[in-house]
Protein backbone atom coordinates (compact mmCIF):
# COMPACT_ATOMS: atom_id res chain seq x y z
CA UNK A 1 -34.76 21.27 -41.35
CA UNK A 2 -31.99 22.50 -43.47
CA UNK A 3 -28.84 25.11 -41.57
CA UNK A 4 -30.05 28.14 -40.64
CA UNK A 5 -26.20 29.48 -40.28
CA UNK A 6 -23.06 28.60 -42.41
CA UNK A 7 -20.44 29.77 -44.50
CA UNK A 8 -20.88 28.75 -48.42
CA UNK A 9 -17.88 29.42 -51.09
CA UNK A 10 -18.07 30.00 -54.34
CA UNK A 11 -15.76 30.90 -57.13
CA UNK A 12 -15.49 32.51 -60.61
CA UNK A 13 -12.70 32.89 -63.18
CA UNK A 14 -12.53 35.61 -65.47
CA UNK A 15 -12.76 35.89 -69.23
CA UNK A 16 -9.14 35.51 -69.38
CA UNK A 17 -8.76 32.29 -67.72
CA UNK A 18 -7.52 29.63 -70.01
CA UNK A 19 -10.53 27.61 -69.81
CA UNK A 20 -12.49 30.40 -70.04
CA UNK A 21 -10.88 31.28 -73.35
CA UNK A 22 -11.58 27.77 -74.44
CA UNK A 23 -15.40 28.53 -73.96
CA UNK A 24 -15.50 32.05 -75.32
CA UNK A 25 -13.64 30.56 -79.06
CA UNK A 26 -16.08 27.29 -78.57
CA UNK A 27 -19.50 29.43 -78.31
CA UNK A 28 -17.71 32.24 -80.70
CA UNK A 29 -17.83 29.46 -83.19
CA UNK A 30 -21.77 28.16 -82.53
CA UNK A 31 -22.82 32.17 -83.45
CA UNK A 32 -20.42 32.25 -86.24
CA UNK A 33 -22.69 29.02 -88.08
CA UNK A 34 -25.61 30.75 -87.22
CA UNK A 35 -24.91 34.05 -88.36
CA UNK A 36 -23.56 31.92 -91.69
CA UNK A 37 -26.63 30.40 -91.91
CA UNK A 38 -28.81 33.51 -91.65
CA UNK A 39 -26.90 35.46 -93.81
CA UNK A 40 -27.37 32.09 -96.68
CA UNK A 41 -31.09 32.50 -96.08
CA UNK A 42 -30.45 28.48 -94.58
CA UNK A 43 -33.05 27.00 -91.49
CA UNK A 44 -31.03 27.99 -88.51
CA UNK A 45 -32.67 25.39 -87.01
CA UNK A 46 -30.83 23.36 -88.98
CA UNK A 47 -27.17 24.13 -87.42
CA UNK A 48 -25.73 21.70 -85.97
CA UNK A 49 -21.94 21.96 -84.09
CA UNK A 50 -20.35 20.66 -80.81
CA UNK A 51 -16.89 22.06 -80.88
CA UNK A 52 -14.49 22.09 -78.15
CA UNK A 53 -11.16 23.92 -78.05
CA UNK A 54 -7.53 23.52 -76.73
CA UNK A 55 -5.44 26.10 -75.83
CA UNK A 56 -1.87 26.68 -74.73
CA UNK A 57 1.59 28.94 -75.67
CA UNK A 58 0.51 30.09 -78.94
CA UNK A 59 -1.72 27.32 -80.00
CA UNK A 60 -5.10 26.86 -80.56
CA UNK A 61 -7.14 23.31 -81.67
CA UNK A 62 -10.62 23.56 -82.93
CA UNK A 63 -12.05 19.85 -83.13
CA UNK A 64 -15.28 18.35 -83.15
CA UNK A 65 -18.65 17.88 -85.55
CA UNK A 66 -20.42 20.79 -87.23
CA UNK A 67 -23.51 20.62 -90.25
CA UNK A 68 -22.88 23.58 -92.49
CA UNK A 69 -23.40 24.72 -96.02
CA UNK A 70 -19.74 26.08 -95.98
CA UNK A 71 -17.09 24.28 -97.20
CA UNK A 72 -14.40 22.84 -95.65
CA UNK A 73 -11.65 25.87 -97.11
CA UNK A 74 -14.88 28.72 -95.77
CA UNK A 75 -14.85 26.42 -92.46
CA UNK A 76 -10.89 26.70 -91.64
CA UNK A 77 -11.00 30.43 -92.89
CA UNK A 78 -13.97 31.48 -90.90
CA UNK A 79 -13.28 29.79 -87.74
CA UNK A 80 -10.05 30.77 -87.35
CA UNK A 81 -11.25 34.19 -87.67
CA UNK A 82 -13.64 33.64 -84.69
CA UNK A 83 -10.91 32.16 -82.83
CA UNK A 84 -8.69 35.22 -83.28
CA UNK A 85 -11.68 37.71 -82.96
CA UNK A 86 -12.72 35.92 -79.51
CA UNK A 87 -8.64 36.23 -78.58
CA UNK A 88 -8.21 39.65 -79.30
CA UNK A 89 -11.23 40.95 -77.82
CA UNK A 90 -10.25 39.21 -74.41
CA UNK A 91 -7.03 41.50 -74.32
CA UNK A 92 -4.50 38.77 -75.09
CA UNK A 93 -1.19 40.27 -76.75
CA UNK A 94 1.31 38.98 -74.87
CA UNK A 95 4.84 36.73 -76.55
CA UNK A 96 3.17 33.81 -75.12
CA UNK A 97 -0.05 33.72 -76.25
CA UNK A 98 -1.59 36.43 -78.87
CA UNK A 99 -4.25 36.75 -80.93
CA UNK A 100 -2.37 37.34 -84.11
CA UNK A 101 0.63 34.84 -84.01
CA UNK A 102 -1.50 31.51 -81.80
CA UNK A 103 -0.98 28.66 -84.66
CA UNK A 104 -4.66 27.41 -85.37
CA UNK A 105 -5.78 24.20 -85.99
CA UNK A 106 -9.29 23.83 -87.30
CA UNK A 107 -10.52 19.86 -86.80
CA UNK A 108 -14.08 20.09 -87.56
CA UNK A 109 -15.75 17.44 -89.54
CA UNK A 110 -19.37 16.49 -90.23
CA UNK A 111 -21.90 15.54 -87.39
CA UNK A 112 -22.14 11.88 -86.85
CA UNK A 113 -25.20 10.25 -89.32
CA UNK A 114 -26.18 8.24 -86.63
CA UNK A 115 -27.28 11.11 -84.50
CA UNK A 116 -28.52 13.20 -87.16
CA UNK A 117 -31.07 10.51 -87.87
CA UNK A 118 -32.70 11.15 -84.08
CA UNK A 119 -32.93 14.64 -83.78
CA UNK A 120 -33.30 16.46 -87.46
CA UNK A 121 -36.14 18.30 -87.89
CA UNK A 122 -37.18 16.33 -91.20
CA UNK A 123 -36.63 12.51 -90.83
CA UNK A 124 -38.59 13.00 -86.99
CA UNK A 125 -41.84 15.21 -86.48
CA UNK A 126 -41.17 14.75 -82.70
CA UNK A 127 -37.25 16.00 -83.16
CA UNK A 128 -35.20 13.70 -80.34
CA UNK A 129 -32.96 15.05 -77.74
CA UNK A 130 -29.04 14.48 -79.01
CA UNK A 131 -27.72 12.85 -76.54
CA UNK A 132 -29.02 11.09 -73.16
CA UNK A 133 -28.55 13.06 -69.53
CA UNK A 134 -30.10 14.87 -66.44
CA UNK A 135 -30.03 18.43 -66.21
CA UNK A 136 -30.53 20.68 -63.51
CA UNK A 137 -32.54 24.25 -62.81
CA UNK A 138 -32.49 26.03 -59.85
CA UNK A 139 -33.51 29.98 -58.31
CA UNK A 140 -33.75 31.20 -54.84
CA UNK A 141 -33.97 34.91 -53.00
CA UNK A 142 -31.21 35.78 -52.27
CA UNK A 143 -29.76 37.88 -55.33
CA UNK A 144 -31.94 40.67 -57.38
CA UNK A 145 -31.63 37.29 -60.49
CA UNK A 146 -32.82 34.64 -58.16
CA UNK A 147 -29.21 33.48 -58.11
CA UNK A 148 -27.33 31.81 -54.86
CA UNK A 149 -25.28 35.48 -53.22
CA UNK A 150 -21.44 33.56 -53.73
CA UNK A 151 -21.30 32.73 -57.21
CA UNK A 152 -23.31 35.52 -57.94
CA UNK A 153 -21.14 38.09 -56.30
CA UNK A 154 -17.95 35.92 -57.36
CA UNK A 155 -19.18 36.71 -60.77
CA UNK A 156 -19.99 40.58 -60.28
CA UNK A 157 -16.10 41.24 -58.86
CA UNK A 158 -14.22 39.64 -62.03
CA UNK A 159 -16.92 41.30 -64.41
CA UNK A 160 -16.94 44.76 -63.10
CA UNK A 161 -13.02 44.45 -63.10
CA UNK A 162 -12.66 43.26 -67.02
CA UNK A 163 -14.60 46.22 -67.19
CA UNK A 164 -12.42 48.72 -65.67
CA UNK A 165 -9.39 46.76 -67.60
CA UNK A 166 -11.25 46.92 -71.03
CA UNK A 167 -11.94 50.65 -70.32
CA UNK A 168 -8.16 51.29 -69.48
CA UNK A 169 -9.09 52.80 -66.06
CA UNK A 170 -7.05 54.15 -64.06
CA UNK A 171 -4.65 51.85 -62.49
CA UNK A 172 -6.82 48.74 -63.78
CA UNK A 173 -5.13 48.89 -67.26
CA UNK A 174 -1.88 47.63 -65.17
CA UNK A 175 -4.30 44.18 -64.78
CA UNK A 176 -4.43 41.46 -67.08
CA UNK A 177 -6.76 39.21 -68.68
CA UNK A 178 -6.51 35.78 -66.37
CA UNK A 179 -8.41 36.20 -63.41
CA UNK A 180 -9.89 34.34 -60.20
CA UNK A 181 -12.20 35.12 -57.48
CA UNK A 182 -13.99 33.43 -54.16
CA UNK A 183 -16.01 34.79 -52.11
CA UNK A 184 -17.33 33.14 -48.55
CA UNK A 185 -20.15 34.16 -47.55
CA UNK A 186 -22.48 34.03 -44.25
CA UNK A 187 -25.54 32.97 -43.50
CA UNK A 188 -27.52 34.10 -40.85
CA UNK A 189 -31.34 32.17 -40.07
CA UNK A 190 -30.73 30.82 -43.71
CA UNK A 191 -30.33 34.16 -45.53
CA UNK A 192 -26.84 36.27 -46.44
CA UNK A 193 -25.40 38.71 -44.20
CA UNK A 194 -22.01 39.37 -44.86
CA UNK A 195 -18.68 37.87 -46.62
CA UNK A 196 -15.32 36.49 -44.02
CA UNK A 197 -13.40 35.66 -46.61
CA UNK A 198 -12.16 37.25 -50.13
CA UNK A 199 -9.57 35.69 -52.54
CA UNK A 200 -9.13 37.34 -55.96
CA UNK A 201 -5.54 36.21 -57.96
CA UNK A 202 -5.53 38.53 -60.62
CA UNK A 203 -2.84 38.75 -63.83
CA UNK A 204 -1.09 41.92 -64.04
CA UNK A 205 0.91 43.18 -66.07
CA UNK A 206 3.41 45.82 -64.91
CA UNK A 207 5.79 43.22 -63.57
CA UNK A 208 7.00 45.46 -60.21
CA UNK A 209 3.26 45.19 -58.86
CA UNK A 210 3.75 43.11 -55.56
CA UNK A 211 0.54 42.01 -53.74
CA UNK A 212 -0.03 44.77 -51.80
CA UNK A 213 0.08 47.21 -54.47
CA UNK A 214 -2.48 45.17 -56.87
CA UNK A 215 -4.88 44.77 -53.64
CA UNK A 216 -5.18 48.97 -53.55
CA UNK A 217 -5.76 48.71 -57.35
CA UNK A 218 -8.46 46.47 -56.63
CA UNK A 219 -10.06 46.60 -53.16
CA UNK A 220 -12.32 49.66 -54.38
CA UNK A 221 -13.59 47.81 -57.19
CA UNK A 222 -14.65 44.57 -54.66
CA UNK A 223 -16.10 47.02 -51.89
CA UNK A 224 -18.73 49.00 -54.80
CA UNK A 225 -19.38 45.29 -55.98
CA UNK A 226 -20.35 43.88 -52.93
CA UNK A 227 -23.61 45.07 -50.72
CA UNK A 228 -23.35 47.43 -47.84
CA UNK A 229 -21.87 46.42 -45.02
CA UNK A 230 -20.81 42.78 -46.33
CA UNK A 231 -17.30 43.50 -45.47
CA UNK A 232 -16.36 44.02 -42.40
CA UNK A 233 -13.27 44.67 -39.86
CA UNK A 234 -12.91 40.95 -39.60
CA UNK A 235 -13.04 40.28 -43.30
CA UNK A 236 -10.07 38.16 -44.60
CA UNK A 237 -8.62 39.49 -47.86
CA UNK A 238 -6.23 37.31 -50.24
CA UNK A 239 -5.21 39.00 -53.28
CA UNK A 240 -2.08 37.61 -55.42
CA UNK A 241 -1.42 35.33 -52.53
CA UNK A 242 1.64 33.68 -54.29
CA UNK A 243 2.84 36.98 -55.33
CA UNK A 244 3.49 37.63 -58.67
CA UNK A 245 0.93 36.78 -61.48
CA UNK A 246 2.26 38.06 -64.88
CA UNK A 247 2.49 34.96 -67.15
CA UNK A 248 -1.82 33.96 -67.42
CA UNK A 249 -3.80 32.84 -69.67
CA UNK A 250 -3.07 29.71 -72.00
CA UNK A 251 0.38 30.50 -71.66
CA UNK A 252 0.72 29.73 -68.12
CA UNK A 253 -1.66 26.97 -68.43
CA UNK A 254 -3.23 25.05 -71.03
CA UNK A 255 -7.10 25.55 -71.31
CA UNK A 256 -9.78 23.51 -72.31
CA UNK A 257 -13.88 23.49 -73.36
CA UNK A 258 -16.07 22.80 -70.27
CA UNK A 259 -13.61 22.54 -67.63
CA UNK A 260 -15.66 25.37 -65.57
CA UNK A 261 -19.24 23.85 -65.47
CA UNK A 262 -19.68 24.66 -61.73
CA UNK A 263 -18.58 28.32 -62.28
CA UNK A 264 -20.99 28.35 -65.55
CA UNK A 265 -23.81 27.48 -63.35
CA UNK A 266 -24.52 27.74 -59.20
CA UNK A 267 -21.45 27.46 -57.62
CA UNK A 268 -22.10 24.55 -55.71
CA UNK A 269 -25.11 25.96 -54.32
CA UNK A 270 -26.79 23.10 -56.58
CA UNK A 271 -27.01 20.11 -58.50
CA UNK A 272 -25.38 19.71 -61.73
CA UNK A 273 -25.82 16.91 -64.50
CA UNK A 274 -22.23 17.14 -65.72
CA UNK A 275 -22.75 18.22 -69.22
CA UNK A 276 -20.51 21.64 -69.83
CA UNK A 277 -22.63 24.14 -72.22
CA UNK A 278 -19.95 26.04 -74.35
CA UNK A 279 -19.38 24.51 -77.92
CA UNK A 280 -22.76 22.98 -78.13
CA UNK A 281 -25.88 23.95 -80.50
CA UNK A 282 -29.25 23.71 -78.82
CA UNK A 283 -30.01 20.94 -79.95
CA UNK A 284 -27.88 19.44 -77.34
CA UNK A 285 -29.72 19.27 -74.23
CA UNK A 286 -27.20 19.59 -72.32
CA UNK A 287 -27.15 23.06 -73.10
CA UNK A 288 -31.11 24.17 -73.99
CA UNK A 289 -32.53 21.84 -71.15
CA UNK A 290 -30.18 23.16 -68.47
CA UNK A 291 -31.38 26.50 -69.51
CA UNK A 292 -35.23 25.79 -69.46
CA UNK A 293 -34.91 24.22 -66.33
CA UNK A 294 -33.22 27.37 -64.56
CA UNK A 295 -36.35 29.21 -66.44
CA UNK A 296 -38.48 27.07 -64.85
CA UNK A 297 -37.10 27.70 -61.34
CA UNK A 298 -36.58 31.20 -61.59
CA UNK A 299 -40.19 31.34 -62.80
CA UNK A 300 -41.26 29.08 -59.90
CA UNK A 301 -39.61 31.52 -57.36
CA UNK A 302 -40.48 35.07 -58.90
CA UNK A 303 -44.12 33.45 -58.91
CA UNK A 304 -43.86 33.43 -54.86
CA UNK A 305 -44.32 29.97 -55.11
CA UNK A 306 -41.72 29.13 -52.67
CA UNK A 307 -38.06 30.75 -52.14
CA UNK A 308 -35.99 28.27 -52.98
CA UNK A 309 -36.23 25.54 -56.24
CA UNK A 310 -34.35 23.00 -57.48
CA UNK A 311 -35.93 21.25 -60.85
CA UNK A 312 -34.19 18.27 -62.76
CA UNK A 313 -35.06 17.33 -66.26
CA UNK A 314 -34.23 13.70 -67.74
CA UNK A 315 -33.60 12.75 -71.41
CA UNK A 316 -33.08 10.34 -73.84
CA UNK A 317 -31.18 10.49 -77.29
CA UNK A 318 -33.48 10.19 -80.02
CA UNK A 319 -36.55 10.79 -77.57
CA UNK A 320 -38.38 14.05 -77.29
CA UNK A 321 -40.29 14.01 -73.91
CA UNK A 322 -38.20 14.25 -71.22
CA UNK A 323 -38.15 10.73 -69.35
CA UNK A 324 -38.93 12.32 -66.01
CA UNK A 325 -39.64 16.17 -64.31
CA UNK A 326 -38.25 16.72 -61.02
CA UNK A 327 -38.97 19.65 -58.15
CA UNK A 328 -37.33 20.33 -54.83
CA UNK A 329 -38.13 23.27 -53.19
CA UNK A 330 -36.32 22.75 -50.07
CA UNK A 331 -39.51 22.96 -47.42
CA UNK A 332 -39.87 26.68 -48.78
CA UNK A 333 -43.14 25.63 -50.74
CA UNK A 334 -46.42 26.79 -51.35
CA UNK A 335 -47.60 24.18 -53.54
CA UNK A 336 -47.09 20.67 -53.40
CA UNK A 337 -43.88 19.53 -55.52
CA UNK A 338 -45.83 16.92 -57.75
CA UNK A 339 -48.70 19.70 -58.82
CA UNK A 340 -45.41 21.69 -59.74
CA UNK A 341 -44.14 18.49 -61.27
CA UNK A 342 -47.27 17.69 -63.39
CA UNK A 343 -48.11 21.08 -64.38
CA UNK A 344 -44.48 22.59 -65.73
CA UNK A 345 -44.35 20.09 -68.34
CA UNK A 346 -47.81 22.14 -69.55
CA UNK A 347 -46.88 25.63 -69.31
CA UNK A 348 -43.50 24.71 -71.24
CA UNK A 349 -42.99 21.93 -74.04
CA UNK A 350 -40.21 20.64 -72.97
CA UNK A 351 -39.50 18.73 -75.83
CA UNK A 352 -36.38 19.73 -77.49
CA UNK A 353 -37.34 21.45 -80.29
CA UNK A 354 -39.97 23.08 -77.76
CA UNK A 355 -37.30 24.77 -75.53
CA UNK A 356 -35.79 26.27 -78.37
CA UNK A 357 -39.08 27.89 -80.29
CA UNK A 358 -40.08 28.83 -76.77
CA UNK A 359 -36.84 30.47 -75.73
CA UNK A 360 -35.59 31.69 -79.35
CA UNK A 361 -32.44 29.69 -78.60
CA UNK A 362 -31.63 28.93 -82.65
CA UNK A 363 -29.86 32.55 -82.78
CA UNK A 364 -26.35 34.04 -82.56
CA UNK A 365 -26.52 34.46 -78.68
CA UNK A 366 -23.78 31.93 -77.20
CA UNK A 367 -20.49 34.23 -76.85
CA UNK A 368 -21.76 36.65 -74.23
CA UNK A 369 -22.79 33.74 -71.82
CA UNK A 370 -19.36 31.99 -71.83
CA UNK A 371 -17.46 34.33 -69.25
CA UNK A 372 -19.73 35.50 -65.91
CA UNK A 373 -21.96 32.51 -65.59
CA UNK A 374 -24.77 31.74 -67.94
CA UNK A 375 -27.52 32.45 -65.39
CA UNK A 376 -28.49 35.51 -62.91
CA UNK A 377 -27.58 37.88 -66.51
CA UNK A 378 -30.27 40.88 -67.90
CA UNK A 379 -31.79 39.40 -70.57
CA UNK A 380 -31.02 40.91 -73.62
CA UNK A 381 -32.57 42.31 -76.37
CA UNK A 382 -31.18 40.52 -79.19
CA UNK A 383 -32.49 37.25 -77.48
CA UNK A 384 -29.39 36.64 -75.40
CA UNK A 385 -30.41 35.02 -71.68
CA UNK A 386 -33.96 34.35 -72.48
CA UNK A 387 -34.45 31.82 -70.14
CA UNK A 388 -33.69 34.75 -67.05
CA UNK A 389 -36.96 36.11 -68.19
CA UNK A 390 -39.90 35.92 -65.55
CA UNK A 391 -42.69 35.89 -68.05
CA UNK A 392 -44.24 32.62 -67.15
CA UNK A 393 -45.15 33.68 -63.31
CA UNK A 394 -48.93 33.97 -64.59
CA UNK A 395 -49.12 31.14 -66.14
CA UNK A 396 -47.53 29.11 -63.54
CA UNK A 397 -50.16 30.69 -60.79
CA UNK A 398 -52.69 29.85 -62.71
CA UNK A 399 -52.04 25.90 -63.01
CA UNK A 400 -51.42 25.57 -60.12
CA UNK A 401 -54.62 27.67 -58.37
């Protein structure tokens, strides 16, 4: 029998955070070769980059592999573009790090034969996964997306605050980009109830702000963000608990690609397989199979067939079926875990190049999902988040009836 009552953390960072920036110039850069390769009337299925990104005062470094029809001059030129486009529309103009004067250095260079050879469309009829690794799905009740309540709600306070800052609102222009959040929150007979503890440590940049005075800037952002009632007399509040925060971002520490994996994904609440998403072409399973195997959950849970779900997926590089299908769901079940097991594998291909027809992943849909967690978000209509759809619940009730 699992705890019934408990206090569970989780934390965010905001767009602004250096690694955060990292991600949002790495996936910037995956839309930028697909829109290329629309626009040149080329296979977007045929795209292939993995690019990770440094940043720190003023300086950004692009490396990694990409398969383009551009050349290298139209790489450099275009990605540093995306890299200052990404910058600029996080807010950064500050001495230390802006989007116009960062030095870029663009360290791309063609994807490794060797791989090519295992998962391109044309040498393989059943296209392998790129690399080897386990990834992990998971859903449960206690958010309207089937997402655990603290990284859920960590997410909701930094996003609804970038908001404000983007919108120049009121006193929330005075806050910066660089951003962090935590909530801890209660459980009561296994379900959510209220949050004890709140720590936000947010950039600002009017540099007489003292703690206090950025807490009334943003306490009435947290307490519309948060469900009635959560907070409480005895909730513990931490905001700028060091005191001043006015040098963020890159500048005030370096950043890096996939440094935030547990903030991308469930907080803690659940496994993860350890590859980071941002950078990465679906192709990579690390990316596309983590995402069908939170579809699969969600679907599993908005089916009603049990409230909690945890599903692992196993791969091979060069091999298309995944080497084994997990399901957990945490004595909450309605169905037995191996009819789930034997049956998603039918409802879904999960081969690689299945995931992506299925979930229209070979689009311009990457930037959006690098800040705020890449699952509990509204799908969106130009194909963004397609695996937080719910449109498999029918087919899932009926294998399994």
């Amino acid at each position: 029998m699992s705890r019934q009552n408990y206090l569970f953390t989780s934390e965010s960072v905001s767009e602004g955070h250096p690694d955060k920036v990292c991600d949002r110039i790495s996936d910037e850069i995956v839309d930028l070769f697909f829109k290329e390769a629309i626009k040149a009337g080329h296979d977007p299925a045929q795209v292939r980059v993995a690019a990770e990104t440094l940043a720190t005062t003023n300086r950004i470094v692009v490396a990694g592999e990409v398969r383009t029809h551009l050349d290298e001059k139209q790489i450099k030129s275009k990605v540093k573009s995306a890299a200052r486009k990404a910058v600029r529309t996080i807010g950064y103009e500050q001495d230390g790090f802006h989007w116009k004067k960062a030095k870029i250095d663009v360290l791309l260079h063609p994807q490794s034969a060797d791989i090519a050879q295992g998962v391109d469309e044309a040498s393989n009829k059943d296209v392998g996964a790129g690399d080897q690794g386990i990834m992990f799905g998971y859903a449960c009740r206690e958010t309207p997306e089937l997402l655990p309540a603290p990284i859920y709600y960590a997410h909701k306070i930094l996003e609804v605050l970038a908001k404000a800052r983007h919108a120049g609102e009121g006193a929330a222009a005075k806050l910066g980009p660089d951003a962090k959040s935590q909530v801890t929150v209660k459980y009561e007979n296994g379900k959510p109830v209220g949050v004890t503890q709140i720590v936000l440590s947010t950039q600002h940049l009017d540099e007489t702000l003292s703690s206090a005075d950025v807490r009334k800037i943003v306490e009435p952002y947290i307490r519309q963000t948060l469900p009635d009632g959560w907070i409480s007399k005895d909730t513990v509040w931490h905001v700028n608990p060091t005191g001043k925060f006015v040098i963020g971002g890159p500048d005030g520490d370096a950043g890096l690609t996939g440094r935030k994996i547990i903030v991308d994904t469930y907080g803690g609440a659940a496994p993860h397989g350890g590859g980071a998403f941002s950078g990465k072409d679906p192709t990579k399973v690390d990316r596309s199979a983590a995402y069908a195997a939170r579809y699969l959950a969600k679907n599993v849970v908005a089916a009603k067939l049990a409230d909690r779900c945890t599903i692992q997926l196993a791969y091979a590089i060069g091999v298309a079926e995944p080497l084994s299908i997990y399901v957990d769901l945490h004595g909450t079940g309605k169905v037995e875990e191996a009819k789930l097991e034997a049956v998603l594998g039918k409802v879904m291909d999960l081969t690689p190049r299945g995931i992506r027809t299925h979930l229209a992943l070979n689009k311009p849909i990457y930037a959006k999902s690098a800040a705020y967690g890449h699952f509990g978000r509204k799908a969106g209509r130009d194909g963004s988040f397609s695996w937080e759809k719910t449109d498999l619940v029918d087919a899932l009730k009926k294998a399994v009836a």
